[in-house]
C-alpha atoms as a PDB file:
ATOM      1  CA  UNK A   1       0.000   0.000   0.000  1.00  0.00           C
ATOM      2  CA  UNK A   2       1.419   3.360  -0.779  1.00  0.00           C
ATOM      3  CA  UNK A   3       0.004   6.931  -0.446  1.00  0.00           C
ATOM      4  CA  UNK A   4       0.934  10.354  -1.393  1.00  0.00           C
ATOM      5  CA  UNK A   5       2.885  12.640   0.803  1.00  0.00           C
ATOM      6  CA  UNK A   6      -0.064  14.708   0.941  1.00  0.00           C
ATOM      7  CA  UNK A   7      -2.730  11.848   1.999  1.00  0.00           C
ATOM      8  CA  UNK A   8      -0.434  10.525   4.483  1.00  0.00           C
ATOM      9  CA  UNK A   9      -0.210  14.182   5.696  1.00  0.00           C
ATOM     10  CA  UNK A  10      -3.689  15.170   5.473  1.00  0.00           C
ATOM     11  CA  UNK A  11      -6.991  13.802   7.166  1.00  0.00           C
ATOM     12  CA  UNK A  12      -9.211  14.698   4.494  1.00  0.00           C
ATOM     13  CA  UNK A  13      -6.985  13.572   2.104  1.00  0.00           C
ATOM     14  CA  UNK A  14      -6.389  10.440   3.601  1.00  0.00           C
ATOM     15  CA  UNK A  15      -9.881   9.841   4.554  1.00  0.00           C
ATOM     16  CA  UNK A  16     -10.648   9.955   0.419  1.00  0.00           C
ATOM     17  CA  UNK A  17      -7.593   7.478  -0.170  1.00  0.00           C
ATOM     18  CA  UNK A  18      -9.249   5.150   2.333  1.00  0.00           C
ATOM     19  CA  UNK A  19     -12.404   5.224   0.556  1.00  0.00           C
ATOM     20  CA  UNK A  20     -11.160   4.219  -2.646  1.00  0.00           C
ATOM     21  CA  UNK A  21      -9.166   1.683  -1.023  1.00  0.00           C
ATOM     22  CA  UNK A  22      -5.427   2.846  -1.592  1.00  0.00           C
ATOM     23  CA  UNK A  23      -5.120   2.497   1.982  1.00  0.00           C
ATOM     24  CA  UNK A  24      -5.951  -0.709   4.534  1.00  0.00           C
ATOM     25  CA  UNK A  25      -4.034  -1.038   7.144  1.00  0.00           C
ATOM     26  CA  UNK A  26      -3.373   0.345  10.665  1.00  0.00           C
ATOM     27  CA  UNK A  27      -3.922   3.950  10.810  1.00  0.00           C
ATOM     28  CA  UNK A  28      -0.557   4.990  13.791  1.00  0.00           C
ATOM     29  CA  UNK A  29       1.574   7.376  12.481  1.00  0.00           C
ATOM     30  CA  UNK A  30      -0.701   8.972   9.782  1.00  0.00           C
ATOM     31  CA  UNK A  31      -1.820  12.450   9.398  1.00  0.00           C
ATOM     32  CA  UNK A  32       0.034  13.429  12.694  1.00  0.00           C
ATOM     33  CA  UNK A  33      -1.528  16.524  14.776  1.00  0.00           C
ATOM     34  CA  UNK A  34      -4.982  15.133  14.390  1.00  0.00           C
ATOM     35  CA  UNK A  35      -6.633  13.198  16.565  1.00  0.00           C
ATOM     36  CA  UNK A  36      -7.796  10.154  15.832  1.00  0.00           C
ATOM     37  CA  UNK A  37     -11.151   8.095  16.761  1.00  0.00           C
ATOM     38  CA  UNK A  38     -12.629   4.588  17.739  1.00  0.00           C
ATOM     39  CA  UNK A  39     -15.865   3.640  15.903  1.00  0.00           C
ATOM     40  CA  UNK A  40     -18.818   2.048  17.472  1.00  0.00           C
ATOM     41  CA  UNK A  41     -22.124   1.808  16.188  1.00  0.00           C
ATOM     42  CA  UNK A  42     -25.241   0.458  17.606  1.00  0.00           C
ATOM     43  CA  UNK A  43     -29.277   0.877  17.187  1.00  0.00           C
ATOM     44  CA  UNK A  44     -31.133   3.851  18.613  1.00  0.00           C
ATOM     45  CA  UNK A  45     -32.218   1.316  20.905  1.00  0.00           C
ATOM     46  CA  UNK A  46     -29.140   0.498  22.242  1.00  0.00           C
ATOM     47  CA  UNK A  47     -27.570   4.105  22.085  1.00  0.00           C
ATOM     48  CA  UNK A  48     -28.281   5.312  25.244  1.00  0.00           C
ATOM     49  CA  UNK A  49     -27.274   2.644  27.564  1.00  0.00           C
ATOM     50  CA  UNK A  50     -24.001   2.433  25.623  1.00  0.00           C
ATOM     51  CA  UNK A  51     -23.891   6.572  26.202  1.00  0.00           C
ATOM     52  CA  UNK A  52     -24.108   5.707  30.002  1.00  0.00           C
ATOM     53  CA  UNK A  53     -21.221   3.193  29.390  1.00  0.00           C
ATOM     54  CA  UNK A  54     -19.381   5.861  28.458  1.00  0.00           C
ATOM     55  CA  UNK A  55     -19.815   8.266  30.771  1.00  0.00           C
ATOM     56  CA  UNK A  56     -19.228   5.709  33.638  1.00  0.00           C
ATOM     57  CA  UNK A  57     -15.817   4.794  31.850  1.00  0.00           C
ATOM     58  CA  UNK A  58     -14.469   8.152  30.142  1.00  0.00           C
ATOM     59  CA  UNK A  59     -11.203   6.491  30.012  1.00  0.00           C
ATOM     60  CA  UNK A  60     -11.440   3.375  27.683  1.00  0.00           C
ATOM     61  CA  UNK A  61     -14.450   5.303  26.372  1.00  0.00           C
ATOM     62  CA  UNK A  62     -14.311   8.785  26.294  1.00  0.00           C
ATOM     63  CA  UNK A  63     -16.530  10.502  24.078  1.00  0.00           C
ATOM     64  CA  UNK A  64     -15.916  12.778  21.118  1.00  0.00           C
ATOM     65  CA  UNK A  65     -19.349  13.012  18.871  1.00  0.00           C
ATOM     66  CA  UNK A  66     -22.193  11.075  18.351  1.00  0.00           C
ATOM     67  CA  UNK A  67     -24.267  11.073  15.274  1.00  0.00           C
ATOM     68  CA  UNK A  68     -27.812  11.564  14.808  1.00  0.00           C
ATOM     69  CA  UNK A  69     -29.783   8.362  13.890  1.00  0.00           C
ATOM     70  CA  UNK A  70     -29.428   6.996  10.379  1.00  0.00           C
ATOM     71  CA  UNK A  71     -26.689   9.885  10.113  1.00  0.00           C
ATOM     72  CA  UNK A  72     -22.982   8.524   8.590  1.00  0.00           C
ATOM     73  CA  UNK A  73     -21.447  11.850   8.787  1.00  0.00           C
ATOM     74  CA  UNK A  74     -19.791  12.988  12.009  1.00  0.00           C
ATOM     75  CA  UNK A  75     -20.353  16.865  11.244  1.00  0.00           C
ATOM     76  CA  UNK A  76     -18.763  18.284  14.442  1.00  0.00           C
ATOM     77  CA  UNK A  77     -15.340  16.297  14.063  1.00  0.00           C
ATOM     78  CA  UNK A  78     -15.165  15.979  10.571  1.00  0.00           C
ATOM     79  CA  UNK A  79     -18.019  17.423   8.201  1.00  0.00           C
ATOM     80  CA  UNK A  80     -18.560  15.841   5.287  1.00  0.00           C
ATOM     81  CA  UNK A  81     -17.132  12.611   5.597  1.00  0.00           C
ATOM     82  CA  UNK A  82     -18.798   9.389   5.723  1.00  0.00           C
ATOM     83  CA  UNK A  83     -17.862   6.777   8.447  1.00  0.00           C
ATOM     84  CA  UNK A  84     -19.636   3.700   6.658  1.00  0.00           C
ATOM     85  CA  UNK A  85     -16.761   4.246   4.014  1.00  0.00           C
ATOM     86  CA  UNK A  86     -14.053   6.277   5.786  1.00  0.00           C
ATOM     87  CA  UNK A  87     -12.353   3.531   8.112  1.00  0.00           C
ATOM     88  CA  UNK A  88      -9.717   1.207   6.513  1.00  0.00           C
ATOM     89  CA  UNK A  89     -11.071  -1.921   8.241  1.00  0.00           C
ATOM     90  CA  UNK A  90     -14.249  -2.629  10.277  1.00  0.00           C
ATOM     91  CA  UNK A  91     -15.749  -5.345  12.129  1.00  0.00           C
ATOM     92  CA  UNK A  92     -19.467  -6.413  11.989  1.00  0.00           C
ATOM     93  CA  UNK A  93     -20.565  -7.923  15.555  1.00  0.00           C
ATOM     94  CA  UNK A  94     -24.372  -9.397  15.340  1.00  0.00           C
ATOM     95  CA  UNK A  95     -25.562 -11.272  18.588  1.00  0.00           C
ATOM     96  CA  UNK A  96     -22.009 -10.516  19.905  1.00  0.00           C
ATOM     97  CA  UNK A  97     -20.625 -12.727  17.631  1.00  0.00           C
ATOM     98  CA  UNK A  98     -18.161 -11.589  14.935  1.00  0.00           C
ATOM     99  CA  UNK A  99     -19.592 -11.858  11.861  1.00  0.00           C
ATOM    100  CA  UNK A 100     -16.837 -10.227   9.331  1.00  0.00           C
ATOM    101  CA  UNK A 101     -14.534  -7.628   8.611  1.00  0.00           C
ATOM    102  CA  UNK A 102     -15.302  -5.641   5.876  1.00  0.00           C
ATOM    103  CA  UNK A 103     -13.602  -2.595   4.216  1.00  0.00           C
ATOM    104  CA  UNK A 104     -16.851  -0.686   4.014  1.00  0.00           C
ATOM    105  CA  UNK A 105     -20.014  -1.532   5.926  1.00  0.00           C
ATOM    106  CA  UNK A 106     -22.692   0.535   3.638  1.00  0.00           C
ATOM    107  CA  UNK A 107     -24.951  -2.440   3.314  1.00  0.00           C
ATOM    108  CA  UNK A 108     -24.920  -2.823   7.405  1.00  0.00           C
ATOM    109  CA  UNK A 109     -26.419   0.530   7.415  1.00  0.00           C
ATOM    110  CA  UNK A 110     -30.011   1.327   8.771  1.00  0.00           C
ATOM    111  CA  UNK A 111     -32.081   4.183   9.015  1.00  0.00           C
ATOM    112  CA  UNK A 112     -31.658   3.865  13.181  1.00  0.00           C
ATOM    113  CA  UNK A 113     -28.014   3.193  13.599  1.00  0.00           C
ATOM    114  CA  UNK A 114     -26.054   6.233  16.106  1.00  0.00           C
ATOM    115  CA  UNK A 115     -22.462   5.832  15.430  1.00  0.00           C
ATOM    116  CA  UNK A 116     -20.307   6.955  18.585  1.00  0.00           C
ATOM    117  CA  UNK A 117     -16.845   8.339  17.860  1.00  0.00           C
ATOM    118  CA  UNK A 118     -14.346   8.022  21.196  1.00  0.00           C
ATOM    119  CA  UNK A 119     -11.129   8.891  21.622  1.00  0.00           C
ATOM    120  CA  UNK A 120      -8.039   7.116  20.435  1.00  0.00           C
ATOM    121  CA  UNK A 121      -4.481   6.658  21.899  1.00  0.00           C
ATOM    122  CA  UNK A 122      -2.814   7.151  18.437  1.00  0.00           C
ATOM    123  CA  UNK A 123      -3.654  10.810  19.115  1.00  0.00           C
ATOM    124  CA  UNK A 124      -1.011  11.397  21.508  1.00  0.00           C
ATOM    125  CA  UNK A 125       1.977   9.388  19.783  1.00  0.00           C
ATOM    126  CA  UNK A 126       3.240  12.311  18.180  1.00  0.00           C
ATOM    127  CA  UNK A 127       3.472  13.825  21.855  1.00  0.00           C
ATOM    128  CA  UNK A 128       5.326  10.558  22.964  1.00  0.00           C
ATOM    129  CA  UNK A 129       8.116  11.319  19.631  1.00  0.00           C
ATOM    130  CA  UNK A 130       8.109  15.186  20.243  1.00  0.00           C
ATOM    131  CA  UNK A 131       9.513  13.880  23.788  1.00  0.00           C
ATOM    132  CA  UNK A 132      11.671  11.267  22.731  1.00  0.00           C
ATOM    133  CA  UNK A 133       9.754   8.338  23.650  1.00  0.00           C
ATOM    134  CA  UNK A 134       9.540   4.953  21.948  1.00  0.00           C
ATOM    135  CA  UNK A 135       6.142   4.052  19.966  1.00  0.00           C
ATOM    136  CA  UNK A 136       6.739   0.571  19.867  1.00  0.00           C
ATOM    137  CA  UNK A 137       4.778  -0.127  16.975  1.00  0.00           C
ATOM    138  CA  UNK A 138       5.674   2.442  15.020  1.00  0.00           C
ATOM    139  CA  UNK A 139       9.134   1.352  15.124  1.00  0.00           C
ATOM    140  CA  UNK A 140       8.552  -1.745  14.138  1.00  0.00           C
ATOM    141  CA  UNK A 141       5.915  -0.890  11.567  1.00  0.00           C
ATOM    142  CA  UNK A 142       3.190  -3.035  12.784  1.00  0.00           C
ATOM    143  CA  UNK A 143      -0.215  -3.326  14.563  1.00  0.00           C
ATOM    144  CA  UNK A 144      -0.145  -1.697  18.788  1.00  0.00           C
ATOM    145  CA  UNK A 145      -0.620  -4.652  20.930  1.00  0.00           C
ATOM    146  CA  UNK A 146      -3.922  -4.985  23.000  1.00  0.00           C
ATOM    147  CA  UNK A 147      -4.765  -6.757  25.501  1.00  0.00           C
ATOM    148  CA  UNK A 148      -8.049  -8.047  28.185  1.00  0.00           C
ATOM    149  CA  UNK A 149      -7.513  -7.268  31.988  1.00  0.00           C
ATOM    150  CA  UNK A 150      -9.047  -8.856  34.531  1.00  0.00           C
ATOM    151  CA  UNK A 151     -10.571  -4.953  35.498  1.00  0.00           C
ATOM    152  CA  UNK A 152     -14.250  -5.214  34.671  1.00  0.00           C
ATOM    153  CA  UNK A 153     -15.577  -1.853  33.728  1.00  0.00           C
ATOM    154  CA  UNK A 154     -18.681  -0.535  35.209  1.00  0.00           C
ATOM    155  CA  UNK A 155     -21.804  -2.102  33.772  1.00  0.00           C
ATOM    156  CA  UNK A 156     -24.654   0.369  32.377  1.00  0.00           C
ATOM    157  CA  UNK A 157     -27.772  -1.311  31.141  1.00  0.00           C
ATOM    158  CA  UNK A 158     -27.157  -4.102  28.971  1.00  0.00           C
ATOM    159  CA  UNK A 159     -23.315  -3.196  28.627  1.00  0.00           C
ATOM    160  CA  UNK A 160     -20.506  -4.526  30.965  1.00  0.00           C
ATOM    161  CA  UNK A 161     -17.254  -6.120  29.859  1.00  0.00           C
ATOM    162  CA  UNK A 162     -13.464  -6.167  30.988  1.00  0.00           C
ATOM    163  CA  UNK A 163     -11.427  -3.040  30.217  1.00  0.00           C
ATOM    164  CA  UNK A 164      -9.063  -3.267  27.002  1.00  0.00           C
ATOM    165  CA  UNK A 165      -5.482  -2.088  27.072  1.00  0.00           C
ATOM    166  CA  UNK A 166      -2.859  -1.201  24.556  1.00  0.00           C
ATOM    167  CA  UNK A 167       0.935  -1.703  25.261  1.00  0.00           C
ATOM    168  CA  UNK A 168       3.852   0.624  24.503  1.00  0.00           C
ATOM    169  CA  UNK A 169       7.279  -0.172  26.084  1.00  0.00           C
ATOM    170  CA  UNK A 170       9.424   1.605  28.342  1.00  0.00           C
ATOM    171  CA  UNK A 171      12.286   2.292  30.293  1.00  0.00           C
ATOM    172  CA  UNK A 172      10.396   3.243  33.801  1.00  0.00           C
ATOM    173  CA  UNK A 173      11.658   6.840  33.767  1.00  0.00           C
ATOM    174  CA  UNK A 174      10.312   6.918  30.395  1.00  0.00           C
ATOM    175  CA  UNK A 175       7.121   5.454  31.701  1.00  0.00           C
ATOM    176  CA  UNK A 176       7.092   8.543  34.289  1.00  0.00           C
ATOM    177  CA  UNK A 177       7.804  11.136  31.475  1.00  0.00           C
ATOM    178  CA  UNK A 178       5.275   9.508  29.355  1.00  0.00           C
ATOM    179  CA  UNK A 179       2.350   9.959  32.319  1.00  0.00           C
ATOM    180  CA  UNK A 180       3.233  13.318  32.412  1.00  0.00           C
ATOM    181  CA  UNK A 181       2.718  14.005  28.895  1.00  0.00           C
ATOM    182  CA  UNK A 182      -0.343  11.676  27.863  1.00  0.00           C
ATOM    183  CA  UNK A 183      -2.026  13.326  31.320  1.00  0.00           C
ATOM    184  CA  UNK A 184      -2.667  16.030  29.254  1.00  0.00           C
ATOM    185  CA  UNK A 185      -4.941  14.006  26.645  1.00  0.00           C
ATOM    186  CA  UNK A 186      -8.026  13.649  28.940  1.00  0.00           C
ATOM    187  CA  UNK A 187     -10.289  12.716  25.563  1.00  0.00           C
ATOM    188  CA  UNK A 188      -7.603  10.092  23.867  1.00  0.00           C
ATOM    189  CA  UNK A 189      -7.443   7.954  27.052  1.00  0.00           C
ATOM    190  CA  UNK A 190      -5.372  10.144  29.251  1.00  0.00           C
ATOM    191  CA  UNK A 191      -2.829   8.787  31.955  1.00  0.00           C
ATOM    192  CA  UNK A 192      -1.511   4.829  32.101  1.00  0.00           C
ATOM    193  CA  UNK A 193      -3.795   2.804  33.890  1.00  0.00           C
ATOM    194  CA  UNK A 194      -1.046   0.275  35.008  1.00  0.00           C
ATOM    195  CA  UNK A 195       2.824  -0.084  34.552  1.00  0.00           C
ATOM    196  CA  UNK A 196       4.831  -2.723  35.546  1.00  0.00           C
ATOM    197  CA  UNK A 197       3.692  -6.581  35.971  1.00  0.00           C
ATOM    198  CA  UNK A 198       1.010  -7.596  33.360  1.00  0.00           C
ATOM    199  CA  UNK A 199       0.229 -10.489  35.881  1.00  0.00           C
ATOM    200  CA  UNK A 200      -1.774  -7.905  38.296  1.00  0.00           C
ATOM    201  CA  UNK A 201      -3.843  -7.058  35.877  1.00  0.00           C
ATOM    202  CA  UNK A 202      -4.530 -10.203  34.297  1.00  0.00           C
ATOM    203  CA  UNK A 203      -2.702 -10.244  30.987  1.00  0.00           C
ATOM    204  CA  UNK A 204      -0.820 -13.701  31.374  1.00  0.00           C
ATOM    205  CA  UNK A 205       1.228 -13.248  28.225  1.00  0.00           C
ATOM    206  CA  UNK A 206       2.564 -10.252  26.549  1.00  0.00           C
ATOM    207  CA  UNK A 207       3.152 -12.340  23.990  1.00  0.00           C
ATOM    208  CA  UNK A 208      -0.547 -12.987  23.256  1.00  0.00           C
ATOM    209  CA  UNK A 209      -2.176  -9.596  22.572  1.00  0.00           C
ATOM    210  CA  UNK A 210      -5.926 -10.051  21.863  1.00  0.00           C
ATOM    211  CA  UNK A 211      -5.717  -7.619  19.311  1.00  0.00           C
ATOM    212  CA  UNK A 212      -3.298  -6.113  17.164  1.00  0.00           C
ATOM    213  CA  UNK A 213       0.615  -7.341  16.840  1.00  0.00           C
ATOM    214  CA  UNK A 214       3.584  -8.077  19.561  1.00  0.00           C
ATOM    215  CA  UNK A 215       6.351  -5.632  20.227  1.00  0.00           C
ATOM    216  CA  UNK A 216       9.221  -6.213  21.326  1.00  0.00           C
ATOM    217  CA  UNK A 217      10.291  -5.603  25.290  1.00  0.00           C
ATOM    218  CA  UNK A 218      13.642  -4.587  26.217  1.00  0.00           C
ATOM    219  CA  UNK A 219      15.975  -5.144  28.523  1.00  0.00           C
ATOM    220  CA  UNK A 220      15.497  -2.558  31.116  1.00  0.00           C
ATOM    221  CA  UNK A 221      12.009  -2.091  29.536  1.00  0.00           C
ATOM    222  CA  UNK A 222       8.801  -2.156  31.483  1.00  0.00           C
ATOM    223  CA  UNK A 223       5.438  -2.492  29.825  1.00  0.00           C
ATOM    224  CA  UNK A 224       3.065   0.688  29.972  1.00  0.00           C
ATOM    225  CA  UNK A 225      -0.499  -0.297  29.774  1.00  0.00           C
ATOM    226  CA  UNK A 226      -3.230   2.594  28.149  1.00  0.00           C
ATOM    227  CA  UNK A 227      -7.344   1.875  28.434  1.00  0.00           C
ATOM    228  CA  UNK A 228      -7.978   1.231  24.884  1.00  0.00           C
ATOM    229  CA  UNK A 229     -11.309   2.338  22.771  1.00  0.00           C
ATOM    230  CA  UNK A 230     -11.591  -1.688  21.435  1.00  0.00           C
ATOM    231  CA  UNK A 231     -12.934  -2.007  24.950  1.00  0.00           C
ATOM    232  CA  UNK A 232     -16.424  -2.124  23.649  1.00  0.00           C
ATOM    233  CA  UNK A 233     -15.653  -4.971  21.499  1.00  0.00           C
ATOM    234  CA  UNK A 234     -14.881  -6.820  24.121  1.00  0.00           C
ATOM    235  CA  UNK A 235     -18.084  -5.432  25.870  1.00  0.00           C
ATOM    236  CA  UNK A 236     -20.479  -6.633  22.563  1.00  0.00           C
ATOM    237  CA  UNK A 237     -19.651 -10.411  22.816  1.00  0.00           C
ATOM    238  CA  UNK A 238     -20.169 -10.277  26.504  1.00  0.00           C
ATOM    239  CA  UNK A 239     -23.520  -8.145  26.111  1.00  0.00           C
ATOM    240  CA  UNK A 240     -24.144  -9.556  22.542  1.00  0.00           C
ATOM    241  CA  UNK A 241     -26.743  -6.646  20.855  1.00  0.00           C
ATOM    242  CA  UNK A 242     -28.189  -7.660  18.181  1.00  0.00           C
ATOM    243  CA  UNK A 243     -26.080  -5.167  16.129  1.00  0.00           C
ATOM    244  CA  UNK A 244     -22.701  -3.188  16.660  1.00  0.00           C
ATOM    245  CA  UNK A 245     -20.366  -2.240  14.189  1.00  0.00           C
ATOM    246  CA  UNK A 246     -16.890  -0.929  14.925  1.00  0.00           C
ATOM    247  CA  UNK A 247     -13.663  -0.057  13.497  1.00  0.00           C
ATOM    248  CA  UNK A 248     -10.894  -3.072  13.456  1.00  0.00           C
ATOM    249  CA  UNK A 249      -8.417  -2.978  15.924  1.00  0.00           C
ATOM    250  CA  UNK A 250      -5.955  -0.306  14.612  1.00  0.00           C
ATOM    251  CA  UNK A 251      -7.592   0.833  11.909  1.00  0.00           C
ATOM    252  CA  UNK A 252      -9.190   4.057  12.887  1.00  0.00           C
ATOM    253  CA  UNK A 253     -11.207   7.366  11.859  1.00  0.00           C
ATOM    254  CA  UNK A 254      -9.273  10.330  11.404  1.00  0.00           C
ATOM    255  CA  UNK A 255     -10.699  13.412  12.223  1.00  0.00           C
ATOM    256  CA  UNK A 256     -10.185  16.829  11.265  1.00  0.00           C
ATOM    257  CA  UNK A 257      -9.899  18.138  15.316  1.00  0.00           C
ATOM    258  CA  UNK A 258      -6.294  19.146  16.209  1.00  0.00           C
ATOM    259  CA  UNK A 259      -4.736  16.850  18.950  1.00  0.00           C
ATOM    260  CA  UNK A 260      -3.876  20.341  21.059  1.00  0.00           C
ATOM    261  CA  UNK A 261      -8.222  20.016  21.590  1.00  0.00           C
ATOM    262  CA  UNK A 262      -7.355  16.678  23.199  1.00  0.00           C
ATOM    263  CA  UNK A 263      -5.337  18.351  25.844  1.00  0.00           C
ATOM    264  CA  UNK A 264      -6.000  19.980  29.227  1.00  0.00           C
END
């Protein structure tokens, strides 16, 4: 896959390269300085227990738009585009069960879907480099490990599920540094939830993500755990509605909203 300086630079510009399909994959890295979104979408029905869900975990969850019903077009974040088509990868959960992965989901659409947008950890990598932090993943060119815990978030109407985490390595004074700076980005998952021993918070091996790639560790290195926005995914097959479509792991929206509006 190749794209043009400018698409790679640009979020409307990469948006319209997704779209047409010249892009696929994971979406860390791209159009840096703009902050970048997890996908869920779920029946009116379901929309406003899954808001509660939200607001009773802001940090896996934190919320930057939601769309009217039937709407595809998130017109506060980024106006005009089209998040059935805008996404490089999605996933289709019906019942809870995964049912595919497609690269565009117009023919899931309905007249009463609400599609959430919640902030995304990918926002603040370019915070993380600006300090002279590793990115793992970006390093290595591949997919940000995630991973289940064994921390259940707090249940709202039909929704409950253990919290999802992503995975960057660190030396632990990088680990402080990089608390200090992702602090800051209250609305793309903030401040580390854990650092240290995967083991106390159930992750038995980092070797295993649930989602996404494996990254190498380092001597010295200690892993540095983030709540992660695929935390709903894990929430659908444990609540199973009978609809909920969502980006795949990695592969998010990109919005037109400056990471600086992330901050505190």
């Amino acid at each position: 896959m190749t794209i043009s300086h400018e698409e790679h630079a640009r979020p409307d510009a990469l948006r319209a390269a997704i779209r047409r399909g010249a892009w696929t994959g994971p979406t860390a890295g791209l159009a840096p300085g703009a902050a970048q979104a997890n996908l869920v979408v779920l029946p009116e029905a379901d929309a406003l227990d899954f808001l509660r869900f939200c607001v009773h975990n802001p940090m896996p969850c934190p919320v930057l738009e939601v769309t009217e019903p039937g709407s595809p077009e998130p017109v506060h974040t980024a106006p005009g585009a089209d998040l059935r088509t805008d996404l490089p990868r999605y996933r289709v959960y019906r019942s809870g069960a995964l049912h595919e992965e497609p690269a565009d989901v117009v023919e899931h659409w309905r007249d009463d879907l609400v599609a959430f947008l919640l902030g995304c950890s990918f926002t603040f990598e370019r915070a993380l480099l600006a300090e002279g932090l590793p990115v793992r993943h970006l390093e290595q060119r591949v997919n940000v490990p995630m991973y289940r815990t064994s921390i259940e978030c707090r249940p709202s109407g039909r929704f409950s599920g253990p919290l999802v985490v992503s995975m960057r390595p660190m030396r632990p004074d990088q680990a402080i540094r990089a608390t200090q700076v992702t602090a800051r980005f209250v609305r793309a998952h903030g401040a580390p939830v854990h650092i240290g021993d995967p083991d106390a918070i159930g992750i038995a091996d980092l070797d295993r993500p649930d989602y996404g790639d494996v990254v190498e560790v380092r001597e010295g290195e200690v892993p540095v755990f983030w709540a992660c926005g695929v935390t709903p995914q894990a929430a659908a097959e444990q609540s199973r509605p009978e609809l909920m479509i969502t980006h795949a792991p990695g592969h998010m929206f990109v919005t037109d909203e400056e990471e600086i509006r992330q901050t505190v």
